[in-house]
Protein backbone atom coordinates (compact mmCIF):
# COMPACT_ATOMS: atom_id res chain seq x y z
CA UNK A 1 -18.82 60.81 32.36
CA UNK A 2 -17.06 63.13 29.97
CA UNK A 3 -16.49 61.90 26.20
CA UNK A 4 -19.35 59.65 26.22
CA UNK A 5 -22.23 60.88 24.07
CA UNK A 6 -25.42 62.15 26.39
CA UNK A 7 -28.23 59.51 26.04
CA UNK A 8 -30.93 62.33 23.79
CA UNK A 9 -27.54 62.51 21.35
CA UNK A 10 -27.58 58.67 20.83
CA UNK A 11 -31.15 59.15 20.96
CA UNK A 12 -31.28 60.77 18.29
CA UNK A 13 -29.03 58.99 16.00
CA UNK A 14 -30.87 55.66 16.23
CA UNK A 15 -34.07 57.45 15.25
CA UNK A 16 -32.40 58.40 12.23
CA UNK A 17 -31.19 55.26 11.12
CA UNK A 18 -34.29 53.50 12.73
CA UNK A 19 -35.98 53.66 9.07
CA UNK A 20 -32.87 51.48 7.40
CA UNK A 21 -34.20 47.74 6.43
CA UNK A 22 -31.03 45.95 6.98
CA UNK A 23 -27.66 46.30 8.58
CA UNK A 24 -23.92 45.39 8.07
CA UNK A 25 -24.15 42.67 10.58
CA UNK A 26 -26.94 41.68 12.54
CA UNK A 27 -26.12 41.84 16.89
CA UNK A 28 -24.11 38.19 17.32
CA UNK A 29 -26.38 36.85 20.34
CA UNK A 30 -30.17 37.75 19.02
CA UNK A 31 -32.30 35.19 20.36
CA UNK A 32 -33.30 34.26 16.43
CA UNK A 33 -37.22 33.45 16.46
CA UNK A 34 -38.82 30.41 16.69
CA UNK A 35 -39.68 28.90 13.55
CA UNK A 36 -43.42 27.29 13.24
CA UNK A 37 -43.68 23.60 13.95
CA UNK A 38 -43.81 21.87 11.07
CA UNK A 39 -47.19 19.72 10.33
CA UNK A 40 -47.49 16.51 10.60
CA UNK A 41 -49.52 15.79 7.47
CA UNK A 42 -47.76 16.59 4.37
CA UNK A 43 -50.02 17.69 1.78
CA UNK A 44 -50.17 16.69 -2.16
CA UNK A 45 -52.14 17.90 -4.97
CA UNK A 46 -54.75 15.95 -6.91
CA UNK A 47 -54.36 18.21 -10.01
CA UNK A 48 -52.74 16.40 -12.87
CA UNK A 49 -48.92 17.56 -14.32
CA UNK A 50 -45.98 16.82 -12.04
CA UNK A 51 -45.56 19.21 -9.16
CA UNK A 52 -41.39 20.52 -9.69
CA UNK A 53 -39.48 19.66 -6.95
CA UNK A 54 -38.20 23.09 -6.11
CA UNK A 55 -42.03 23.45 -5.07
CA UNK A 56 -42.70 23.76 -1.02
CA UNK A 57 -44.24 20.92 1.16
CA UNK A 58 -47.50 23.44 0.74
CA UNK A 59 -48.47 24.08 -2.66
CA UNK A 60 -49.73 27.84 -3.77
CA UNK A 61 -53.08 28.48 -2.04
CA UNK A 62 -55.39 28.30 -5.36
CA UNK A 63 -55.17 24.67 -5.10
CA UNK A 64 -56.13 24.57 -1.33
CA UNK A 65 -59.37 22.77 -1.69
CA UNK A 66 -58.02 19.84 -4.12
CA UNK A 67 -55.08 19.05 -1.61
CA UNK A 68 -54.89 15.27 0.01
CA UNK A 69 -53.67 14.54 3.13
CA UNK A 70 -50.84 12.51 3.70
CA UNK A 71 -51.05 11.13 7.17
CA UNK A 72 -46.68 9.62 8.29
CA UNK A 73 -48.70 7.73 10.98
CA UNK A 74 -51.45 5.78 8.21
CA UNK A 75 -47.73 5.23 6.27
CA UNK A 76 -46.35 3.72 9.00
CA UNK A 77 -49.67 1.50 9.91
CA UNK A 78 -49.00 0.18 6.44
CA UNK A 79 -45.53 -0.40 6.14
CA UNK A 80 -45.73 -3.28 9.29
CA UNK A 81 -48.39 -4.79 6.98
CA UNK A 82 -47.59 -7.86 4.69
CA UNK A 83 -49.33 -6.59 2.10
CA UNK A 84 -47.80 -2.83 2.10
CA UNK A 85 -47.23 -2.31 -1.38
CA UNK A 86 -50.28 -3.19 -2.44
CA UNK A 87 -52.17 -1.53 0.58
CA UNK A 88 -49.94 2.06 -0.64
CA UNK A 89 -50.86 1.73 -3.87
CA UNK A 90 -54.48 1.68 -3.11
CA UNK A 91 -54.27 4.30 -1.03
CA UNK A 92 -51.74 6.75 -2.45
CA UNK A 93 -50.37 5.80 -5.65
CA UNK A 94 -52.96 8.28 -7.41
CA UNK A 95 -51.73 11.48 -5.48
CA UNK A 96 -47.78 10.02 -4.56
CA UNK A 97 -46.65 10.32 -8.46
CA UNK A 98 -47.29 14.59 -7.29
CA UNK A 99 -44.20 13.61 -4.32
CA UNK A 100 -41.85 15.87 -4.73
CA UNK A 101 -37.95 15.37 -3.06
CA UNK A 102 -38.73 17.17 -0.19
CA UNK A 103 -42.19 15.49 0.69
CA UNK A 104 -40.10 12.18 0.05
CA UNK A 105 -37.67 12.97 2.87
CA UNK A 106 -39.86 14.36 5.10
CA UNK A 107 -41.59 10.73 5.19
CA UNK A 108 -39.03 9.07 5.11
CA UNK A 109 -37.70 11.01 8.26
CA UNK A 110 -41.22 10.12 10.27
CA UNK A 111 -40.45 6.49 10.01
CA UNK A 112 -39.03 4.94 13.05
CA UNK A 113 -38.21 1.49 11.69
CA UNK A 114 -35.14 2.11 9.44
CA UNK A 115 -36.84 -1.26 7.40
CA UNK A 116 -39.83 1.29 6.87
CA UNK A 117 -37.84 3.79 5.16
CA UNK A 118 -36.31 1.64 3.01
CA UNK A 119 -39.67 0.11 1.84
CA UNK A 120 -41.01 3.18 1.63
CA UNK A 121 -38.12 4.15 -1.08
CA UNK A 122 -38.55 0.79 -2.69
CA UNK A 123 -42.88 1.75 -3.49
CA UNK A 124 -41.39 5.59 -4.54
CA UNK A 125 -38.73 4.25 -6.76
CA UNK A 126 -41.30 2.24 -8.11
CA UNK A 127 -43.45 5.03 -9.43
CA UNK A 128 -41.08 7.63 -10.32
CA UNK A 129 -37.50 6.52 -11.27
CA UNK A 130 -36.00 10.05 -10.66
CA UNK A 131 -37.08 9.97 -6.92
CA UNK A 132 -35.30 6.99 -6.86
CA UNK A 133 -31.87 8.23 -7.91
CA UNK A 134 -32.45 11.89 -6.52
CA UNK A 135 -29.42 12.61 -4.34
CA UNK A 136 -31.08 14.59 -1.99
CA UNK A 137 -33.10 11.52 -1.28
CA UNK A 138 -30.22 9.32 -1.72
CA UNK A 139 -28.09 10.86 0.75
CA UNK A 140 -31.08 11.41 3.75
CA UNK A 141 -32.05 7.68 3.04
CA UNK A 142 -28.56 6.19 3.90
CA UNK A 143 -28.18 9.07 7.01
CA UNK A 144 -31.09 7.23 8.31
CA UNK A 145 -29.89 4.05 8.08
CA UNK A 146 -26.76 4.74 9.47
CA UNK A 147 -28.44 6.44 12.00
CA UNK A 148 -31.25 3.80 13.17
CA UNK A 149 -29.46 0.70 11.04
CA UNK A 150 -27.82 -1.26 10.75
CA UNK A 151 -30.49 -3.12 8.12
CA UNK A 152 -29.29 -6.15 6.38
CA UNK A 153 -30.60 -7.84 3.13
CA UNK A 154 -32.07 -10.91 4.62
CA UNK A 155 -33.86 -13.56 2.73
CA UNK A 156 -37.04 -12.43 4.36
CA UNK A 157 -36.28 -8.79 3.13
CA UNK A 158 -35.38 -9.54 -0.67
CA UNK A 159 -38.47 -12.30 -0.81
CA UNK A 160 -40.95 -9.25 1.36
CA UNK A 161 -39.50 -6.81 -1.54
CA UNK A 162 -40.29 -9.48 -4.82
CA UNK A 163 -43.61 -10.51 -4.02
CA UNK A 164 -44.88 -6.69 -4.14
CA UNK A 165 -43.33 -6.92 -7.24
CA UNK A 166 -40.61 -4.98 -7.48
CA UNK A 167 -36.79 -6.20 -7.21
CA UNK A 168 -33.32 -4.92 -5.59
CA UNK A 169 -32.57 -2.35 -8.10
CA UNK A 170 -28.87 -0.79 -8.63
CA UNK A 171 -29.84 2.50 -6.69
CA UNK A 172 -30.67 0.37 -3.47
CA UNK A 173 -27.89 -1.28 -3.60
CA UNK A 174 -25.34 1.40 -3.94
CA UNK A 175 -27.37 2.92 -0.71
CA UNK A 176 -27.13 0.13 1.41
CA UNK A 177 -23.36 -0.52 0.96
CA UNK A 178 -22.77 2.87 1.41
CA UNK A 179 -24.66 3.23 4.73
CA UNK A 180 -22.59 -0.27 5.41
CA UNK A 181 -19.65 1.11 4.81
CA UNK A 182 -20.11 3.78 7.37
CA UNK A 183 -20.87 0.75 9.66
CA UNK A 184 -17.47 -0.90 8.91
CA UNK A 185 -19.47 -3.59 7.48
CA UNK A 186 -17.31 -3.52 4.47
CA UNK A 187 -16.91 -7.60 4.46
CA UNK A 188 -20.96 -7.66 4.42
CA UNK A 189 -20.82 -5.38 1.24
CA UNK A 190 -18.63 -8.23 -0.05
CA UNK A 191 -20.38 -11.38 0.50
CA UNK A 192 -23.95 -9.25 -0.13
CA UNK A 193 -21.65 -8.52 -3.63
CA UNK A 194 -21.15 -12.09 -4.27
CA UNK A 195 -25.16 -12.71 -4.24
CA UNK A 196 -25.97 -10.12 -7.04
CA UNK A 197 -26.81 -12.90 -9.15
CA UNK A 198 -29.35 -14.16 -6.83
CA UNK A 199 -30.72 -10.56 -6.55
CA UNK A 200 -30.69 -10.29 -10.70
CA UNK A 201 -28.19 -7.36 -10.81
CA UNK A 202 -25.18 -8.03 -12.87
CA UNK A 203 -21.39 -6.09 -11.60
CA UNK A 204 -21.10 -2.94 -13.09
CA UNK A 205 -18.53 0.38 -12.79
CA UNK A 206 -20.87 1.75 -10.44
CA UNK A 207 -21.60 -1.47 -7.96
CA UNK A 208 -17.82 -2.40 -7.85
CA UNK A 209 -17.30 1.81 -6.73
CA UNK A 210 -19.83 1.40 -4.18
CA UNK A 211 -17.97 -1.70 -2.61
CA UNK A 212 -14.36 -0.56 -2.91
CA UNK A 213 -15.97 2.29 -1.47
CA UNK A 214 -17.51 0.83 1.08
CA UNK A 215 -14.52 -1.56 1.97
CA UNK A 216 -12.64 1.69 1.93
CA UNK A 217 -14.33 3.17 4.66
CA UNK A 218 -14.34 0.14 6.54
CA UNK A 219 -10.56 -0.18 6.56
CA UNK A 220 -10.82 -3.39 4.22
CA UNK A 221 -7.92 -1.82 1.88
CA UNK A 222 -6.68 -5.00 1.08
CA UNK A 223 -10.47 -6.81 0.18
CA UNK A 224 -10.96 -3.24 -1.96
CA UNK A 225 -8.16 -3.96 -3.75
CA UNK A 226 -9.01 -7.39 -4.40
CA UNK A 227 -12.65 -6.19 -5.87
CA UNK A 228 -10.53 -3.62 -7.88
CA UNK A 229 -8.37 -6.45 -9.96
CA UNK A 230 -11.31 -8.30 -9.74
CA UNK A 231 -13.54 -5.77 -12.32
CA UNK A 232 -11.75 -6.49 -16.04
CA UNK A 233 -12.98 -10.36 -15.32
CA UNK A 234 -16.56 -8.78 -15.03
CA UNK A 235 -15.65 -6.86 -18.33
CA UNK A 236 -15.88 -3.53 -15.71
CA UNK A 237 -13.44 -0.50 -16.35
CA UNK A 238 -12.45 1.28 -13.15
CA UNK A 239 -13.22 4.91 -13.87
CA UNK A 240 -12.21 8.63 -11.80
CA UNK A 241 -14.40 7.25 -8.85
CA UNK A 242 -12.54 4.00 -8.64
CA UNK A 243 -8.98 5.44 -8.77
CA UNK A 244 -10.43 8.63 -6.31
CA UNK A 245 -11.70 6.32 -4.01
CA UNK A 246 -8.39 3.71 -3.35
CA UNK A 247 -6.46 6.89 -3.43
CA UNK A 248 -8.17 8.44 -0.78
CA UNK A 249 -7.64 4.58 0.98
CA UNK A 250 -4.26 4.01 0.85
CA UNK A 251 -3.63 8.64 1.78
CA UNK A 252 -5.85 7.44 4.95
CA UNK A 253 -3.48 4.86 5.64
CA UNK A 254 -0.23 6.51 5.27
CA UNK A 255 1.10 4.69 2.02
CA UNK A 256 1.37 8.14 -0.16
CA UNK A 257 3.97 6.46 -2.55
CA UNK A 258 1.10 3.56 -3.59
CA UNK A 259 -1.41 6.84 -4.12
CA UNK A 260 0.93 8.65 -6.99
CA UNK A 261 1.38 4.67 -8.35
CA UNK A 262 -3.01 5.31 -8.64
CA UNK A 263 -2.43 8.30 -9.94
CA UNK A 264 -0.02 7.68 -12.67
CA UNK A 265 -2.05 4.61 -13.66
CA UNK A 266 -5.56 6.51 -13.57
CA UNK A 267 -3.54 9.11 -16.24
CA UNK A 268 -2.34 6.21 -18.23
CA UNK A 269 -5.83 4.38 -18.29
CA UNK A 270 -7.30 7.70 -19.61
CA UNK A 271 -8.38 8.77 -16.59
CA UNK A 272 -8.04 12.47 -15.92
CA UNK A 273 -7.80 13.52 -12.76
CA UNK A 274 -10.30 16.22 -11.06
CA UNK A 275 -9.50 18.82 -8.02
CA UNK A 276 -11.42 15.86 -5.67
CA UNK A 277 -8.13 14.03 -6.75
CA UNK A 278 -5.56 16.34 -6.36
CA UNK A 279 -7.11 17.52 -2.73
CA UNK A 280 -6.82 13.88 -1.56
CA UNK A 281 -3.05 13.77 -2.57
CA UNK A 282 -2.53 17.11 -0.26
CA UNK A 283 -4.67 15.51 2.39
CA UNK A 284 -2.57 12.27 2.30
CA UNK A 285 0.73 14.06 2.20
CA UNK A 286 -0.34 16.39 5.16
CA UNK A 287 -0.86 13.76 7.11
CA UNK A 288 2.34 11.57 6.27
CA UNK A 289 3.52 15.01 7.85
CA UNK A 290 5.39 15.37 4.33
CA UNK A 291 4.25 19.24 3.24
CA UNK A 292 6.72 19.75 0.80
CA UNK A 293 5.37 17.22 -1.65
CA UNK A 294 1.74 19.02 -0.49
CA UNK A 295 2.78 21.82 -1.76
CA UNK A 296 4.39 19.99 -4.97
CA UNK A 297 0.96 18.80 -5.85
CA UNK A 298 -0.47 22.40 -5.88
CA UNK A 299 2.57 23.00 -8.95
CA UNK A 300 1.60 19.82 -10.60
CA UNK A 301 -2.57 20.70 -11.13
CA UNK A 302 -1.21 24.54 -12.21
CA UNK A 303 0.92 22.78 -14.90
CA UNK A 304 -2.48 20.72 -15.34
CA UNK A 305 -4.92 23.64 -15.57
CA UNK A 306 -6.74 22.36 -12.74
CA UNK A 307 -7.66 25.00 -10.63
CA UNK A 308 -7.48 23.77 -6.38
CA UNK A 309 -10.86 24.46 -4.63
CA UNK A 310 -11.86 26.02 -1.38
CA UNK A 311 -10.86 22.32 0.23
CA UNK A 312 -7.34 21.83 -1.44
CA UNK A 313 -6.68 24.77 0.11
CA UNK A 314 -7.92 24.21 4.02
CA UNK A 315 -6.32 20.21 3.46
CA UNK A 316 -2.66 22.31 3.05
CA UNK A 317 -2.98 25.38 5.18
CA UNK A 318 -4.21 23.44 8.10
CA UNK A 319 -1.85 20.51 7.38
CA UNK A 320 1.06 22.88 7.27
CA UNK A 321 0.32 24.10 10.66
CA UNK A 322 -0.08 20.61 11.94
CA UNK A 323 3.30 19.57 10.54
CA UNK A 324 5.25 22.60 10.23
CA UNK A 325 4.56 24.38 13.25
CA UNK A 326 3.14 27.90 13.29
CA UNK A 327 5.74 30.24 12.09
CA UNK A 328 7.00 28.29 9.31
CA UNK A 329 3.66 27.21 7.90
CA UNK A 330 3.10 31.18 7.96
CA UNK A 331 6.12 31.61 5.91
CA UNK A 332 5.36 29.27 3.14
CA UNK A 333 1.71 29.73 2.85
CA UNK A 334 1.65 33.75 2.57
CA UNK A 335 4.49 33.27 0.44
CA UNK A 336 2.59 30.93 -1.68
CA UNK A 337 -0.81 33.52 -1.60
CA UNK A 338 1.54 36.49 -2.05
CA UNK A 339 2.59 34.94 -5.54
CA UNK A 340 -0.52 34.18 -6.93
CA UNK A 341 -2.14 36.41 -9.68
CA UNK A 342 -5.29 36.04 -8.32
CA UNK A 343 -5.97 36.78 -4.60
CA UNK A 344 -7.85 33.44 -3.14
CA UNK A 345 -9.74 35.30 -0.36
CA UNK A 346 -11.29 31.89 1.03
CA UNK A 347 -7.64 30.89 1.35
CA UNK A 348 -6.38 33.91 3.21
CA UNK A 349 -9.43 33.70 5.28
CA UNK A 350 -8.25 30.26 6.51
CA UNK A 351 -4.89 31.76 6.92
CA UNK A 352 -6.01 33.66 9.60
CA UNK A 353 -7.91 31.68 10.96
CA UNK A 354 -5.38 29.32 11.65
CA UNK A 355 -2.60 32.50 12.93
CA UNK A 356 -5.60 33.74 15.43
CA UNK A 357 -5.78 30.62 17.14
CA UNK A 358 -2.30 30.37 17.42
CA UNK A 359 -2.21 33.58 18.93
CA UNK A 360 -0.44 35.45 16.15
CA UNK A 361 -2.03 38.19 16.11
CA UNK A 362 1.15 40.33 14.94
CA UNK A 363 1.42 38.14 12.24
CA UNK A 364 -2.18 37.86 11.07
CA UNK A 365 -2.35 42.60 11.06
CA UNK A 366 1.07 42.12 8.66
CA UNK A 367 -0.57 39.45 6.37
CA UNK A 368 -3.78 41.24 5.84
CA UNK A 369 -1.96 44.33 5.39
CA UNK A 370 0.36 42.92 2.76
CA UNK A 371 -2.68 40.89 0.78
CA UNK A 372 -4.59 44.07 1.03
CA UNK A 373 -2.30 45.35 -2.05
CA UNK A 374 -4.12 42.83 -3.74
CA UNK A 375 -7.56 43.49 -3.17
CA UNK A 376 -8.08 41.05 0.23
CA UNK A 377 -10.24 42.46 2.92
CA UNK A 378 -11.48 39.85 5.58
CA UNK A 379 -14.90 39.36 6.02
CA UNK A 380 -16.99 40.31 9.02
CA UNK A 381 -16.30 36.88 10.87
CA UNK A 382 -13.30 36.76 10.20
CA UNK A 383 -11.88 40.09 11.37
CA UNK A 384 -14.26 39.25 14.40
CA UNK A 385 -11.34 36.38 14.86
CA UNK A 386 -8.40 38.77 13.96
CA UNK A 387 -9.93 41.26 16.53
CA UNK A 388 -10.48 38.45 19.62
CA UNK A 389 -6.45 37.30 18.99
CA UNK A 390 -5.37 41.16 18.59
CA UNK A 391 -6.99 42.16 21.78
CA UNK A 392 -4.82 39.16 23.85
CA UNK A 393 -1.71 40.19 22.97
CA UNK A 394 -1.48 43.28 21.43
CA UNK A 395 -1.38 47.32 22.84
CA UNK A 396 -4.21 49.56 22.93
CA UNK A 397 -3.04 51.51 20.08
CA UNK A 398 -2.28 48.60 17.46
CA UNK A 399 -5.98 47.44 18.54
CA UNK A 400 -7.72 50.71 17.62
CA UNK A 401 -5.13 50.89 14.68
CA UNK A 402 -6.36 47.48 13.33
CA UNK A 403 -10.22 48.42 13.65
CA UNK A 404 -9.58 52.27 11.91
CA UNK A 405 -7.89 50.52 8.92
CA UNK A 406 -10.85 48.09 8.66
CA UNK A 407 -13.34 50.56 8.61
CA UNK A 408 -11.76 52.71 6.55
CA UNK A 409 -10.90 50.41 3.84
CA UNK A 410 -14.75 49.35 3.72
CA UNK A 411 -15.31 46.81 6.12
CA UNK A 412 -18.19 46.74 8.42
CA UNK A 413 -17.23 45.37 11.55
CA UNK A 414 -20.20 42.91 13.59
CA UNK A 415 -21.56 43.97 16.62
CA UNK A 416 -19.47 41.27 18.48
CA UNK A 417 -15.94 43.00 17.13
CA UNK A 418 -16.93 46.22 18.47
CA UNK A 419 -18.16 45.17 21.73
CA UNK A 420 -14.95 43.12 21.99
CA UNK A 421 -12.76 46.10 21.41
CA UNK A 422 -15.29 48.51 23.61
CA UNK A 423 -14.52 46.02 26.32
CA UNK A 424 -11.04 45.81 25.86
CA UNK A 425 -10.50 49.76 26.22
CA UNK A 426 -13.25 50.49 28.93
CA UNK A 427 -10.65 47.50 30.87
CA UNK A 428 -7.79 49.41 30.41
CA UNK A 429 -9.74 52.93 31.29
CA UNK A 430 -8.91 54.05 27.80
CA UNK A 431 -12.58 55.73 27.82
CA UNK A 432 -12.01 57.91 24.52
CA UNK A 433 -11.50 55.38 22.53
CA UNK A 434 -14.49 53.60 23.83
CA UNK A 435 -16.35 56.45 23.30
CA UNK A 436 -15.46 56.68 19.63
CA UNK A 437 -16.25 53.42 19.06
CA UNK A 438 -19.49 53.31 20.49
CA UNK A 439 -20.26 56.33 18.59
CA UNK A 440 -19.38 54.33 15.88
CA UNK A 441 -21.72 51.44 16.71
CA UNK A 442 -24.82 53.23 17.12
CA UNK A 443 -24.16 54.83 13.43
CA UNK A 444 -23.70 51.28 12.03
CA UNK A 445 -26.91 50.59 13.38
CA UNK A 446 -26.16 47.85 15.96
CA UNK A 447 -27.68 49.10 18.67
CA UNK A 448 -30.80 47.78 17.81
CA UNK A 449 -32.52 45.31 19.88
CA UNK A 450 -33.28 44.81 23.39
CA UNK A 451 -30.30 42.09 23.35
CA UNK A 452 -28.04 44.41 21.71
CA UNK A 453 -28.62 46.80 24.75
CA UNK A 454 -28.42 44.81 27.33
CA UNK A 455 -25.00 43.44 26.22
CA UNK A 456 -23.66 47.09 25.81
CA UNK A 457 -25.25 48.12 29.22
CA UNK A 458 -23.20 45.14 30.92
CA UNK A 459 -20.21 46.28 29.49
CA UNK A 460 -20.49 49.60 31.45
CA UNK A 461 -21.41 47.84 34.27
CA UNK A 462 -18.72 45.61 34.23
CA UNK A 463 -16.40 48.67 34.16
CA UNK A 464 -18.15 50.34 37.05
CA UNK A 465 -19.51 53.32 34.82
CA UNK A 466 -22.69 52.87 35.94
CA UNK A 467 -23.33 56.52 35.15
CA UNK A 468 -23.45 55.89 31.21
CA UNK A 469 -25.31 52.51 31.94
CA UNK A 470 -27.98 54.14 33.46
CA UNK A 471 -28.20 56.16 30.49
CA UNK A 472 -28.36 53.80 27.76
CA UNK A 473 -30.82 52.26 30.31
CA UNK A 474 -33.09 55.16 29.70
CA UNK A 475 -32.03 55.25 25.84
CA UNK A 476 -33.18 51.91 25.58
CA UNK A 477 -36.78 53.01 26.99
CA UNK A 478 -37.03 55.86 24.48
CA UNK A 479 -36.21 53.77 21.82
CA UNK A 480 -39.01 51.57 23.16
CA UNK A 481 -36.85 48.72 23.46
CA UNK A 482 -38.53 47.60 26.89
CA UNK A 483 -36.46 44.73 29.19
CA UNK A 484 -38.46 41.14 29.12
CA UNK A 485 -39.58 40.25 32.42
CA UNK A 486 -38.08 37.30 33.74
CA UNK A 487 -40.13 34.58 34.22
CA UNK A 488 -41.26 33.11 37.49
């Protein structure tokens, strides 16, 4: 077929590029490769000094020979003993205080029984204090309960927990409510609140967050605000947390007025409020499907110097869509972008997110157009989005328009946008264009794989130019890109 370059052409281009080491964007459907298995025996070092805990599960390979092994199963075998602590500390304490927060969570993870896990936290937190309020541990530790829970704080438990000696410290009990919030066991939190003084813990700031928070999530707004009048008479301040979390309460329930009553208290108490603050009000007002006043909190943290993050900006763009309805959303929100001195590229990315799944594809080429004064240029994904809308609604010409700019004002388009577009033409017999486009592709280097091949051969296929298949075909042999057999 005329236009198309000869296989020995394209050939000859991929040799040239075959020495590059990376490229724009990598073909979108590469099988990625199997990553090893992981071990099951975590190893720790004997050597003395504390291991950092940006180190690997596998310390460097000088200190092979002095390495322990950790067996999950022997932890396990212990934890269902009586005697656990004492039977871990016998066995592991010497080599555990080299744990690092990855080794911790990866044990933790092995345990089936959810009351294992949280005895095996209780003999960590035990020998190093740091582990105990590490928030990578923190956070997998009350994932796993939620996950294989729910685990209360019987009698049993806090008497199993005492007589290794050790006690129902402050950290545990900000995980547990937390994981029982998630359960919408917020009325637990509260009676397992009124026993601190059987545990030994006294109230403090951070206890009384964890149950407001955990009545919070378990739609207990009215018990939360009870525990919330309830701190002075524990001589307890309320702090940003507090305030954050009943404001993020009473925005998931609707009552937006009650949240800027919060707010101007919080201020008053000397409580300044952070973007996590702010990005709750323009979550809360999205959703009482009043935008305007969204869009008012965005002018009140400018007058406040506080900058809105990545998420205050999603909460509003995708509430205004929600609520507003696609073209008017569009309206307010580039107009909003348009006046800013500083182009907020995560933002406009958003944007067009949101006017590609709409279908406004129109729309979307005029906003990146007019942001591009300003330095915007979307990313490969999401001109890959752009592209998929454009090609649904729009004429040949617009389409190849749209991908020329790109390119030529730096972007690197992925190997799924061009195959999109190649598609998209070879349909409408627009075979020029194709070819340009595929010319294009092999000189960014996408053609590169045995996947990336066989996707561009079905296009042809597909379009009944089996002529130019067959010679990528026999490209793709040169190349030594050789078709996996299937398998019986």
């Amino acid at each position: 077929m005329r236009g198309f370059p000869s296989p020995r052409l394209r050939s000859s281009l991929s040799k040239k590029l075959a020495a590059k080491d990376s490229i724009a964007s990598a073909p979108i459907g590469k099988s990625p490769s199997d990553s090893s298995k992981k071990s099951q025996l975590f190893r720790v070092s004997k050597a003395s000094g504390s291991i950092p805990e940006s180190k690997s599960l596998f310390f460097d390979k000088t200190h092979q020979k002095s390495l322990t092994l950790i067996d999950p199963d022997r932890i396990c075998s212990i934890l269902s003993q009586k005697d656990w602590f004492l039977t871990l500390n016998s066995e592991f304490k010497p080599i555990a205080v080299h744990l690092g927060s990855q080794s911790v969570v990866s044990l933790l993870q092995k345990q089936e029984n959810p009351i294992f896990s949280l005895k095996f936290y209780v003999w960590v937190s035990n020998l190093d204090v740091k582990l105990a309020k590490d928030r990578f541990v923190r956070k997998v530790l009350v994932e796993l309960l939620w996950r294989k829970g729910p685990v209360v704080l019987s009698v049993e438990l806090v008497n199993e927990i005492r007589s290794s000696g050790c006690g129902i410290t402050e950290d545990l009990l900000c995980i547990l409510m937390c994981f029982w919030g998630r359960l919408g066991l917020g009325k637990y939190a509260n009676e397992v609140f009124g026993q601190m003084p059987y545990l030994g813990l006294k109230p403090t700031t951070r206890i009384y967050n964890a149950v407001i928070d955990a009545m919070v999530k378990a739609n207990s707004l009215d018990l939360a605000y009870l525990k919330f009048q309830q701190m002075p008479s524990d001589n307890c301040t309320p702090d940003r947390f507090t305030y954050n979390i009943l404001i993020h309460g009473v925005c998931r329930s609707g009552i937006v007025e009650e949240a800027l009553r919060l707010l101007k208290q919080m201020e008053s108490m000397g409580q300044r409020p952070n973007v996590f603050t702010y990005t709750i009000l323009v979550d809360g007002f999205c959703n009482a499907k009043k935008v305007d006043e969204a869009f008012g909190v965005l002018e009140m943290m400018a007058r406040r110097n506080v900058a809105p993050s990545e998420a205050t900006y999603r909460s509003l763009i995708h509430g205004s869509f929600e609520c507003l309805g696609s073209s008017k959303a569009y309206e307010m929100l580039s107009r909003l972008l348009e006046q800013m001195t500083v182009c907020q590229e995560h933002a406009c990315s958003t944007l067009l997110h949101c006017l590609s799944k709409d279908g406004m594809a129109r729309e979307a080429i005029d906003f990146i157009s007019r942001m591009g004064d300003k330095g915007y240029l979307p990313d490969t994904t999401v001109f890959g989005v752009v592209m998929a809308s454009a090609v649904k609604s729009l004429g040949w010409t617009e389409v190849c328009e749209l991908m020329d700019d790109f390119i030529r004002r730096g972007g690197r388009p992925g190997f799924n946008t061009y195959l999109t577009i190649i598609t998209y033409l070879l349909k409408g017999r627009k075979l020029a264009e194709a070819d340009r486009f595929v010319k294009r592709m092999v000189l960014d280097g996408l053609v590169c794989s045995v996947v990336s091949y066989n996707m561009l051969i079905d296009c042809f296929v597909k379009a009944e130019l089996m002529g130019i298949a067959m010679g990528l075909f026999e490209e793709m042999h040169k190349e030594a890109f050789l078709p996996k057999p299937e398998k019986p």
